[in-house]
PDB file of N, CA and C in Angstrom:
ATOM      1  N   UNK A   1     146.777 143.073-115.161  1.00  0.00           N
ATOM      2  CA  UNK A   1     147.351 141.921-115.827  1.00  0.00           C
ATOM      3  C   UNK A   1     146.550 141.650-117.101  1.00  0.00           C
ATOM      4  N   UNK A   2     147.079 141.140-118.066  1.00  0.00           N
ATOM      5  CA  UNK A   2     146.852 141.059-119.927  1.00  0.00           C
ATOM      6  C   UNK A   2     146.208 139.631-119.646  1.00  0.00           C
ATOM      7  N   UNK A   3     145.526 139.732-120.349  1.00  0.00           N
ATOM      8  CA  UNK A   3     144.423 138.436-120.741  1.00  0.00           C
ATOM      9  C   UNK A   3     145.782 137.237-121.078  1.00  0.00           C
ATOM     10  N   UNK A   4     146.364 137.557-121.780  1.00  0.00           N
ATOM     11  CA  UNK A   4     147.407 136.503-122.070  1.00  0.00           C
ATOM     12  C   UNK A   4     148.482 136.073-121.411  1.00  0.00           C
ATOM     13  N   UNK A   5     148.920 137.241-120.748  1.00  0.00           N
ATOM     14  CA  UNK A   5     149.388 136.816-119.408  1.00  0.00           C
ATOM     15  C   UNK A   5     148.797 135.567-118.219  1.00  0.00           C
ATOM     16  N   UNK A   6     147.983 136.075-118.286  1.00  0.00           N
ATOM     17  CA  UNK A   6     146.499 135.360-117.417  1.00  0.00           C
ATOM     18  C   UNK A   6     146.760 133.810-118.004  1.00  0.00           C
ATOM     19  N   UNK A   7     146.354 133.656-119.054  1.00  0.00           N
ATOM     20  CA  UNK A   7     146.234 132.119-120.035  1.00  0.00           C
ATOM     21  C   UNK A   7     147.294 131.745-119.505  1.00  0.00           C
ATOM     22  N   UNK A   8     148.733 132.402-120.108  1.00  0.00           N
ATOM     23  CA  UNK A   8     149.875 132.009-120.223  1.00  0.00           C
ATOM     24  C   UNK A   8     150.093 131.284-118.624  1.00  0.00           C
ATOM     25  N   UNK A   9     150.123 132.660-117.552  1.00  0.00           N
ATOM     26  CA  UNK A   9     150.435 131.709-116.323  1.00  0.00           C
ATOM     27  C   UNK A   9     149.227 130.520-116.018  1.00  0.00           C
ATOM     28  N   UNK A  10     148.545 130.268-116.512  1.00  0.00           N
ATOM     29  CA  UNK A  10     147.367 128.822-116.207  1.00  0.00           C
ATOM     30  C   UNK A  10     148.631 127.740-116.341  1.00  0.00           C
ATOM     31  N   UNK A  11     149.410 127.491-117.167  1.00  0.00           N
ATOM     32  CA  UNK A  11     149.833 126.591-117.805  1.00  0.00           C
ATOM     33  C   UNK A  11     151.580 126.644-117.356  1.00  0.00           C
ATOM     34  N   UNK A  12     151.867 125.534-116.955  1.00  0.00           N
ATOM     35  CA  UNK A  12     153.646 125.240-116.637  1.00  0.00           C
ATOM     36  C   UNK A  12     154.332 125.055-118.125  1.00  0.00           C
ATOM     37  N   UNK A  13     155.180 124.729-118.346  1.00  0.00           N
ATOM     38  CA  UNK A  13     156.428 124.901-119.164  1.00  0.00           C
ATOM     39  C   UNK A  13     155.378 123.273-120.152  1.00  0.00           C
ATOM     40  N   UNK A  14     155.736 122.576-119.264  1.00  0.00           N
ATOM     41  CA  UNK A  14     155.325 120.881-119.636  1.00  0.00           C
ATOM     42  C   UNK A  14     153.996 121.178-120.132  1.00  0.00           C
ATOM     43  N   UNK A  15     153.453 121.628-119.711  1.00  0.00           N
ATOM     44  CA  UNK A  15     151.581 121.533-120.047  1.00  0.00           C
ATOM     45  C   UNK A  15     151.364 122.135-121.228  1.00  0.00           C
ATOM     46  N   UNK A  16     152.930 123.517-121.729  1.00  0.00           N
ATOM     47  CA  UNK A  16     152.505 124.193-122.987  1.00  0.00           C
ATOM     48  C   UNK A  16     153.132 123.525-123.809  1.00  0.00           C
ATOM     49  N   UNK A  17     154.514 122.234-123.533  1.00  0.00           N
ATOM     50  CA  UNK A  17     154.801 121.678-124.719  1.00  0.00           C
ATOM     51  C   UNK A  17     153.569 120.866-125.327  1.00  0.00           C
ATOM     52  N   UNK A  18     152.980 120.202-124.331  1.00  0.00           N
ATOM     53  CA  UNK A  18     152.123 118.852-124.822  1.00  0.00           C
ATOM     54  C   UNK A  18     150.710 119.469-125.494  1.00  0.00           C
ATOM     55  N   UNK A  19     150.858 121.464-125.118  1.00  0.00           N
ATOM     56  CA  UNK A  19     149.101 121.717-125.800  1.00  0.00           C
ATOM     57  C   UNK A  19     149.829 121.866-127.204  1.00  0.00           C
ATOM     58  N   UNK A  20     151.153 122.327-127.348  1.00  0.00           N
ATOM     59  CA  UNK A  20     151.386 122.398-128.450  1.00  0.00           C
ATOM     60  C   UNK A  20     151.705 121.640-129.508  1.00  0.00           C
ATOM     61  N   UNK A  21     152.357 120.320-128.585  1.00  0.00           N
ATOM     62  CA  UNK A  21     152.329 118.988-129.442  1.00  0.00           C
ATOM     63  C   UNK A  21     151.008 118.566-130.473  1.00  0.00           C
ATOM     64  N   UNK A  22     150.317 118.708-129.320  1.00  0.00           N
ATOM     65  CA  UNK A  22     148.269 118.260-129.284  1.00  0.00           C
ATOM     66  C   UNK A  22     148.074 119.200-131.049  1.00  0.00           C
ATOM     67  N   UNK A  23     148.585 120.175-130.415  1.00  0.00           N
ATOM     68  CA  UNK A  23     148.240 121.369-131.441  1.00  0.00           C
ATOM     69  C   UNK A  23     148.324 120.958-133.011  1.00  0.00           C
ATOM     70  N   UNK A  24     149.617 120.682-132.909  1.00  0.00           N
ATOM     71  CA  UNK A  24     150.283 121.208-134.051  1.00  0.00           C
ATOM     72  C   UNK A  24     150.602 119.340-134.686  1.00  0.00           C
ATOM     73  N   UNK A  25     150.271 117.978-133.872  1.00  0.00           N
ATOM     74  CA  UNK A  25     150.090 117.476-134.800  1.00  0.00           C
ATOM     75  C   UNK A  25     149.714 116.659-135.597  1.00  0.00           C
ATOM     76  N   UNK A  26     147.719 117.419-135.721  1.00  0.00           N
ATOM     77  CA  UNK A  26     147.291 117.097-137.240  1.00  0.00           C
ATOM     78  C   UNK A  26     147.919 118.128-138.077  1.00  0.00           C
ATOM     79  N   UNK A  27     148.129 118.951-138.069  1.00  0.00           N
ATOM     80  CA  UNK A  27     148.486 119.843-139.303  1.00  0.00           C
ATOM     81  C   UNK A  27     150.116 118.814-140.036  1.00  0.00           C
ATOM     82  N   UNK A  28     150.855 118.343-138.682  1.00  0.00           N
ATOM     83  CA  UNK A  28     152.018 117.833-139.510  1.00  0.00           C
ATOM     84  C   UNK A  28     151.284 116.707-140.093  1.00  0.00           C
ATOM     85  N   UNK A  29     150.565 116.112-139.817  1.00  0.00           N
ATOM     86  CA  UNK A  29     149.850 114.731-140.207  1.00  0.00           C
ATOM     87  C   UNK A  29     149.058 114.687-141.373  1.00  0.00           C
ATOM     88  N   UNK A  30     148.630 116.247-141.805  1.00  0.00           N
ATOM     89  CA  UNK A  30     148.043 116.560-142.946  1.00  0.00           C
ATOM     90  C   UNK A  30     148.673 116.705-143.823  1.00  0.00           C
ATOM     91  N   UNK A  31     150.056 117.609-143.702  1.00  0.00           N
ATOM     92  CA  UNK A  31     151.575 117.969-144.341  1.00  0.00           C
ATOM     93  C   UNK A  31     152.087 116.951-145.193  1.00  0.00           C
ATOM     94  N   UNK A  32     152.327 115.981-144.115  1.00  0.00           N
ATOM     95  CA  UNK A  32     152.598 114.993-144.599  1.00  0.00           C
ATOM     96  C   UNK A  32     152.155 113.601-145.424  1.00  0.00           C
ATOM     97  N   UNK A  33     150.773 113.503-144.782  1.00  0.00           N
ATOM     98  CA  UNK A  33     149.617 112.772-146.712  1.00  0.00           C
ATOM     99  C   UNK A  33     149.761 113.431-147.690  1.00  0.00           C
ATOM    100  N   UNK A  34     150.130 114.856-147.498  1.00  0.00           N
ATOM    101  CA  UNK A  34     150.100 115.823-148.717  1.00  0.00           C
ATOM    102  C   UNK A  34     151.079 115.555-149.404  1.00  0.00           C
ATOM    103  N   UNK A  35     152.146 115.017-149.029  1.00  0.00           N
ATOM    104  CA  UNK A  35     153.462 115.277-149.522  1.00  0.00           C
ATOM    105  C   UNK A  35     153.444 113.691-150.391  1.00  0.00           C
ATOM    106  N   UNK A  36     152.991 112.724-149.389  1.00  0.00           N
ATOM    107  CA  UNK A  36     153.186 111.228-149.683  1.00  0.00           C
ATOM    108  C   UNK A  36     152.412 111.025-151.010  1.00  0.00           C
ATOM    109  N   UNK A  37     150.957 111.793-150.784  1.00  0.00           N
ATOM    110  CA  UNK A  37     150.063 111.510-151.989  1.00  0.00           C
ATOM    111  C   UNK A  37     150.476 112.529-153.489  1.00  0.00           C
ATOM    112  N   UNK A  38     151.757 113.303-153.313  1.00  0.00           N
ATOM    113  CA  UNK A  38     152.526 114.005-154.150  1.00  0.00           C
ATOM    114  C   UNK A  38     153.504 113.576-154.966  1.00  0.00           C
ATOM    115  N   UNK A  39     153.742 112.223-154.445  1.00  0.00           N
ATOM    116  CA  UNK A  39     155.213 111.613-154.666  1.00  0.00           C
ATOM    117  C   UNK A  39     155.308 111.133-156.316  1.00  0.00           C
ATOM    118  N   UNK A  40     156.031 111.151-157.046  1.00  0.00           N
ATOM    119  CA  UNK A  40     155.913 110.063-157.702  1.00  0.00           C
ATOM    120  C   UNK A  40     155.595 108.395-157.705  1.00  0.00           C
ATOM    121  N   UNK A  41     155.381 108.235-158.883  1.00  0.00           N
ATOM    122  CA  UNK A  41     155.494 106.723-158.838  1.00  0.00           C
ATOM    123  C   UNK A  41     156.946 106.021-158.937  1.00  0.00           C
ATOM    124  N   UNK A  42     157.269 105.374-157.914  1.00  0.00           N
ATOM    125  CA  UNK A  42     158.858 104.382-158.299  1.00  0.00           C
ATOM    126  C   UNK A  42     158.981 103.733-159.360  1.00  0.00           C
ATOM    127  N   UNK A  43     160.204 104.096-159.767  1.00  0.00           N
ATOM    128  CA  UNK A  43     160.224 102.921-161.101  1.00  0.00           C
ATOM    129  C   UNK A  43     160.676 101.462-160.682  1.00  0.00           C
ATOM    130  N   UNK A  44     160.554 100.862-161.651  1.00  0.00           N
ATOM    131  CA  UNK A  44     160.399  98.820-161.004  1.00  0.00           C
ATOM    132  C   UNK A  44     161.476  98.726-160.853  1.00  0.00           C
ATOM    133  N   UNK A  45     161.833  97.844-160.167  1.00  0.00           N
ATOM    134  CA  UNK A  45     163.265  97.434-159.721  1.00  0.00           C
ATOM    135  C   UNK A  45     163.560  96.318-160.901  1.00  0.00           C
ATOM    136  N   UNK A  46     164.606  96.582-160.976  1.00  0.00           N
ATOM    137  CA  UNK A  46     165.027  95.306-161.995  1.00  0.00           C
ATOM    138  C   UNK A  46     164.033  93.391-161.986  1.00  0.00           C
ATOM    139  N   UNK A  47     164.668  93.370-160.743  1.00  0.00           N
ATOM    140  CA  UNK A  47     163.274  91.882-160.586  1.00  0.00           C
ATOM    141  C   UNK A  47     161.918  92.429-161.280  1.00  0.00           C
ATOM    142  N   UNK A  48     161.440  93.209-160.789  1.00  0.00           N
ATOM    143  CA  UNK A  48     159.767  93.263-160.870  1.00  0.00           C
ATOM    144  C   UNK A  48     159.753  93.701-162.001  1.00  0.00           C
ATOM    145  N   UNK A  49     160.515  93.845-163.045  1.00  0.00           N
ATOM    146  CA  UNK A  49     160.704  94.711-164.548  1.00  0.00           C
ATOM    147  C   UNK A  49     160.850  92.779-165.311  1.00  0.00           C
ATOM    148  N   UNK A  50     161.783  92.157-164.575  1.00  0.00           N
ATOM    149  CA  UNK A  50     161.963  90.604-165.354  1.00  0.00           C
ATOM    150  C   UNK A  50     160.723  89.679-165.016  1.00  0.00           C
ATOM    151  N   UNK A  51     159.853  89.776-163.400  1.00  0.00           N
ATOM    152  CA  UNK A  51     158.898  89.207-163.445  1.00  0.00           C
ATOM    153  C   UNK A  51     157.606  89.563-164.366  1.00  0.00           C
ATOM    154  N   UNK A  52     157.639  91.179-164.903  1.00  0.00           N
ATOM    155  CA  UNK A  52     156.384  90.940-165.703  1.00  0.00           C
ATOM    156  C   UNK A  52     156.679  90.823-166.924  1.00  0.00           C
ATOM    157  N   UNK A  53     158.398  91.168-167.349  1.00  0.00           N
ATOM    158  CA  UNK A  53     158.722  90.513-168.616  1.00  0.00           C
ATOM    159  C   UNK A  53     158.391  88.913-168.958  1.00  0.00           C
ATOM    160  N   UNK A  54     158.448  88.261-168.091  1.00  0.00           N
ATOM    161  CA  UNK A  54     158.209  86.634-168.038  1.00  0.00           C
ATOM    162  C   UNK A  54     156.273  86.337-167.894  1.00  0.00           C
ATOM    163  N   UNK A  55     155.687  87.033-167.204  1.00  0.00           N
ATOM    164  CA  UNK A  55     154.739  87.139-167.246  1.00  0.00           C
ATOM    165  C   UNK A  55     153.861  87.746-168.319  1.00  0.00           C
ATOM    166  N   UNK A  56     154.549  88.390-169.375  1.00  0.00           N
ATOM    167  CA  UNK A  56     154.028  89.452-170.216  1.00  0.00           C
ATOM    168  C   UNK A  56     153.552  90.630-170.312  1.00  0.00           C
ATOM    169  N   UNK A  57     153.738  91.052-168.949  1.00  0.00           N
ATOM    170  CA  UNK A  57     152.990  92.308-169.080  1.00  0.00           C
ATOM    171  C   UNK A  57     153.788  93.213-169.556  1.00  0.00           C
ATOM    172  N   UNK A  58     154.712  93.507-169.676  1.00  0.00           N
ATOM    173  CA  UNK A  58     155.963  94.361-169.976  1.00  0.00           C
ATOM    174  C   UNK A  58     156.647  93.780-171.554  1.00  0.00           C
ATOM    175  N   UNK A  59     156.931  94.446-172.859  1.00  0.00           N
ATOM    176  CA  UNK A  59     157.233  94.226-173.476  1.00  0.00           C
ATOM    177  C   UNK A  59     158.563  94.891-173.671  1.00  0.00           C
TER     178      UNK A  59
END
């Protein structure tokens, strides 16, 4: 019997979703700051474009 065989039967169906859950997610958790801290900046919404017109910051 193969070493991986061996591993493989240690573990039920359920036990390999949740090592793989476990697994796999910081990497989505990394993926995804990556992506967020990628984004553009939004442009102002009409209000927040008239509040700093009134305020001045916006000419």
């Amino acid at each position: 019997m193969s070493t991986v065989s061996t591993v493989v039967g240690l573990f039920s169906s359920v036990e390999c979703a949740y090592l793989g859950l476990f697994l796999a997610a910081p990497v989505l958790v990394a993926v995804a700051g990556w992506l967020a801290s990628r984004r553009e900046p939004e442009e102002m919404t009409a209000r927040q474009a008239r509040e700093a017109r009134e305020a001045g910051g916006a000419r």
